[in-house]
C-alpha atoms as a PDB file:
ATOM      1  CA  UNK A   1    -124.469  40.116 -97.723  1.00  0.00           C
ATOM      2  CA  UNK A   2    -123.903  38.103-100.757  1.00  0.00           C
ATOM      3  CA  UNK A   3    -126.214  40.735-102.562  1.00  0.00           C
ATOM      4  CA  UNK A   4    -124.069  43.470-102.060  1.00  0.00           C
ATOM      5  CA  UNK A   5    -121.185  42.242-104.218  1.00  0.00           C
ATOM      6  CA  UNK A   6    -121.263  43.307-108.031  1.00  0.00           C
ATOM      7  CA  UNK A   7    -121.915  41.068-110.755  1.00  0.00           C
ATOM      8  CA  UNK A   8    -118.357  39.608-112.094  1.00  0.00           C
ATOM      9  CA  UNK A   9    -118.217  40.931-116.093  1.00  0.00           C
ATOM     10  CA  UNK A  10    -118.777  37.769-118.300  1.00  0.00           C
ATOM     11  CA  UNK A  11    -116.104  39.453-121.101  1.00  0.00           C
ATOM     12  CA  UNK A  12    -113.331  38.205-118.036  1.00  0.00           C
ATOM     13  CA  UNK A  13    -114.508  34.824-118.075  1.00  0.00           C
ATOM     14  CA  UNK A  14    -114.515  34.727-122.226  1.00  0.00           C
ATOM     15  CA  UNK A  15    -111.531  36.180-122.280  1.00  0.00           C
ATOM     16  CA  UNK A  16    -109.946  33.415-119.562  1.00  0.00           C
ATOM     17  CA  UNK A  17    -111.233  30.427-121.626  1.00  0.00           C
ATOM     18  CA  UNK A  18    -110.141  31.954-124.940  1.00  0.00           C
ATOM     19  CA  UNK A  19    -106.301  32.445-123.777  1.00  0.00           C
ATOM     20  CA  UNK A  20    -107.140  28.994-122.066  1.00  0.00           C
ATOM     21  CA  UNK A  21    -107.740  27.249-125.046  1.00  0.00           C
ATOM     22  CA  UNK A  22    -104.518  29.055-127.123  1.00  0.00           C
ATOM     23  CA  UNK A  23    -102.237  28.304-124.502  1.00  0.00           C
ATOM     24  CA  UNK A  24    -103.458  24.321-123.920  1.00  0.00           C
ATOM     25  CA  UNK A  25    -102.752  24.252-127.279  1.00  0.00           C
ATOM     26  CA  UNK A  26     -99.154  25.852-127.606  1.00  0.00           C
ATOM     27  CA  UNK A  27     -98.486  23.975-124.490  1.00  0.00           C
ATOM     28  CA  UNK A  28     -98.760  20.925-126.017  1.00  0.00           C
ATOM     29  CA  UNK A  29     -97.206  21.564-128.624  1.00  0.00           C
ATOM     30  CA  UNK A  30     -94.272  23.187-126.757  1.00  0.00           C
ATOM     31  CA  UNK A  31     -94.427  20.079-124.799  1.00  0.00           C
ATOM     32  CA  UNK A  32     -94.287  17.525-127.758  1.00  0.00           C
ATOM     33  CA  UNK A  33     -91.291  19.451-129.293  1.00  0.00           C
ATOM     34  CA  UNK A  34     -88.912  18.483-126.461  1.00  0.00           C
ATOM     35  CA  UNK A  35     -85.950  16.377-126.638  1.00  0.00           C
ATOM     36  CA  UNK A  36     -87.040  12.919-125.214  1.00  0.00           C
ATOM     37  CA  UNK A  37     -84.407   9.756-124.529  1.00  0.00           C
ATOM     38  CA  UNK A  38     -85.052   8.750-128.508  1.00  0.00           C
ATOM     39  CA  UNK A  39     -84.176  12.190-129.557  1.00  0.00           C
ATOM     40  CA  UNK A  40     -88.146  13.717-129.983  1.00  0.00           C
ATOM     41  CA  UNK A  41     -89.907  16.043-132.685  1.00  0.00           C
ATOM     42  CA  UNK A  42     -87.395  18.578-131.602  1.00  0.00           C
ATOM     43  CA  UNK A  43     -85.117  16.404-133.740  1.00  0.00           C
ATOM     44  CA  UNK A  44     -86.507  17.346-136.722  1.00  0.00           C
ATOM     45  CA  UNK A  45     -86.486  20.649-136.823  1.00  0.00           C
ATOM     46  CA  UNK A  46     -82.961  20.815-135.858  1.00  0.00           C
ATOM     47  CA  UNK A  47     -83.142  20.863-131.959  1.00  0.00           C
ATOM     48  CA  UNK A  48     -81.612  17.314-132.041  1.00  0.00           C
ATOM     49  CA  UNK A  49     -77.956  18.566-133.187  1.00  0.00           C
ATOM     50  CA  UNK A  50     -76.567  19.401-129.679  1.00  0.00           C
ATOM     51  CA  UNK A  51     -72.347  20.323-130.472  1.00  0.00           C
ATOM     52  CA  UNK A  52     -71.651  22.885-127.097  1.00  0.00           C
ATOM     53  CA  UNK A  53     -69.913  21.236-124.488  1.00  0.00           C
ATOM     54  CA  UNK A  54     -72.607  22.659-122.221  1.00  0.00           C
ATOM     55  CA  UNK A  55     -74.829  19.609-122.762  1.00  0.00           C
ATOM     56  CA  UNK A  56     -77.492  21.060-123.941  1.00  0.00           C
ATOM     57  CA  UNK A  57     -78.012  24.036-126.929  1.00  0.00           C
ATOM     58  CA  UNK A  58     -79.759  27.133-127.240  1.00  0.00           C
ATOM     59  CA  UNK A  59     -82.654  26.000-128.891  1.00  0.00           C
ATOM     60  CA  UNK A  60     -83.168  23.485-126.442  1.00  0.00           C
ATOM     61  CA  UNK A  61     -82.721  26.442-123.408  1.00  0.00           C
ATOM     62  CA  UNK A  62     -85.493  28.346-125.475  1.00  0.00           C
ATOM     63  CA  UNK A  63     -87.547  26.211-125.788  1.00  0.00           C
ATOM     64  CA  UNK A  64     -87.771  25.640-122.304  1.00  0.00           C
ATOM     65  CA  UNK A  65     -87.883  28.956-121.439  1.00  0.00           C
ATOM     66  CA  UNK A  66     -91.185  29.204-123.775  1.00  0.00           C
ATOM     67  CA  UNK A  67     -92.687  25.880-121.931  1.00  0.00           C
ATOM     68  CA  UNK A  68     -92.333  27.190-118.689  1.00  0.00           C
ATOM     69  CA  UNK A  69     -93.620  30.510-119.477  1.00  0.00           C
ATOM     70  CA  UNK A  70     -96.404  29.509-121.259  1.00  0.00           C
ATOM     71  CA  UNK A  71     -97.474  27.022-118.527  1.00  0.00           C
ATOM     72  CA  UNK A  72     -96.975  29.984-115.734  1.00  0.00           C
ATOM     73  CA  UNK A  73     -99.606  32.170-118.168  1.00  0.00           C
ATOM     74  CA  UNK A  74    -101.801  28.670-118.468  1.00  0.00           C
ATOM     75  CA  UNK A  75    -101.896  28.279-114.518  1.00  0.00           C
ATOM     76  CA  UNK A  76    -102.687  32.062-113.914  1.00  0.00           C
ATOM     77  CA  UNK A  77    -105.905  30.943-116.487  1.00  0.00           C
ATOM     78  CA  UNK A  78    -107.139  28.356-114.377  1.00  0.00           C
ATOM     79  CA  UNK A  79    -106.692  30.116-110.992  1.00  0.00           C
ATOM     80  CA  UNK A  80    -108.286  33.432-112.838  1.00  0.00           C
ATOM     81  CA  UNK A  81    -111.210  31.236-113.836  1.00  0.00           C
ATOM     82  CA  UNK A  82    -111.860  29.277-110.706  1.00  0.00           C
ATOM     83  CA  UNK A  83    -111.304  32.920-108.708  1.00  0.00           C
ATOM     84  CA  UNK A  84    -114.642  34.139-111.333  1.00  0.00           C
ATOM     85  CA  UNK A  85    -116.443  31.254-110.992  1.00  0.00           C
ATOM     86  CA  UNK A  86    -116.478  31.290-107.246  1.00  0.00           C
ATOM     87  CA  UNK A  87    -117.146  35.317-107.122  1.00  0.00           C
ATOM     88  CA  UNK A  88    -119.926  34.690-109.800  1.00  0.00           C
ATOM     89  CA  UNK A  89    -121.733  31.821-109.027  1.00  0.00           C
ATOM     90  CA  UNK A  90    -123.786  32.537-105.806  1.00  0.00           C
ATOM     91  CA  UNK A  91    -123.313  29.766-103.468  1.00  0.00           C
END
């Protein structure tokens, strides 16, 4: 039975790791650029001046935005890889 199933295309799996690699990357960098309890890198380029009454400002809000979506394209990576490597691999 496990004959019958086509051959996963190895261009996928190139593809994962590639868009794997970019987004470990801007994840951490994402990730490095928040506002810690000392104030961060975020600090530096300006994220650090926080005037709204709101708490927190709009770069801040973005820049969470960007972490979270880049993680949510990060974790679709690993599943998509670990879905190719189980279809590919014969067992």
């Amino acid at each position: 039975m496990r004959g019958l199933t086509p051959a996963m295309p190895t261009w996928f799996a190139y593809t994962l790791i590639g868009l794997l690699t970019i987004t470990s990357i801007l994840l951490t960098m994402l990730i490095l650029l928040h506002r810690g309890k000392g104030g961060g890198l975020s600090s530096m380029f300006g994220g650090g001046v926080s005037s709204s009454l709101a708490g927190s400002s709009v770069a801040e809000k973005n820049l969470d935005r960007y972490t979270v979506l880049v993680s949510i394209v990060w974790f679709a990576c690993i599943i998509g890889l670990g879905l190719w490597l189980k279809l590919a691999v014969p067992a």
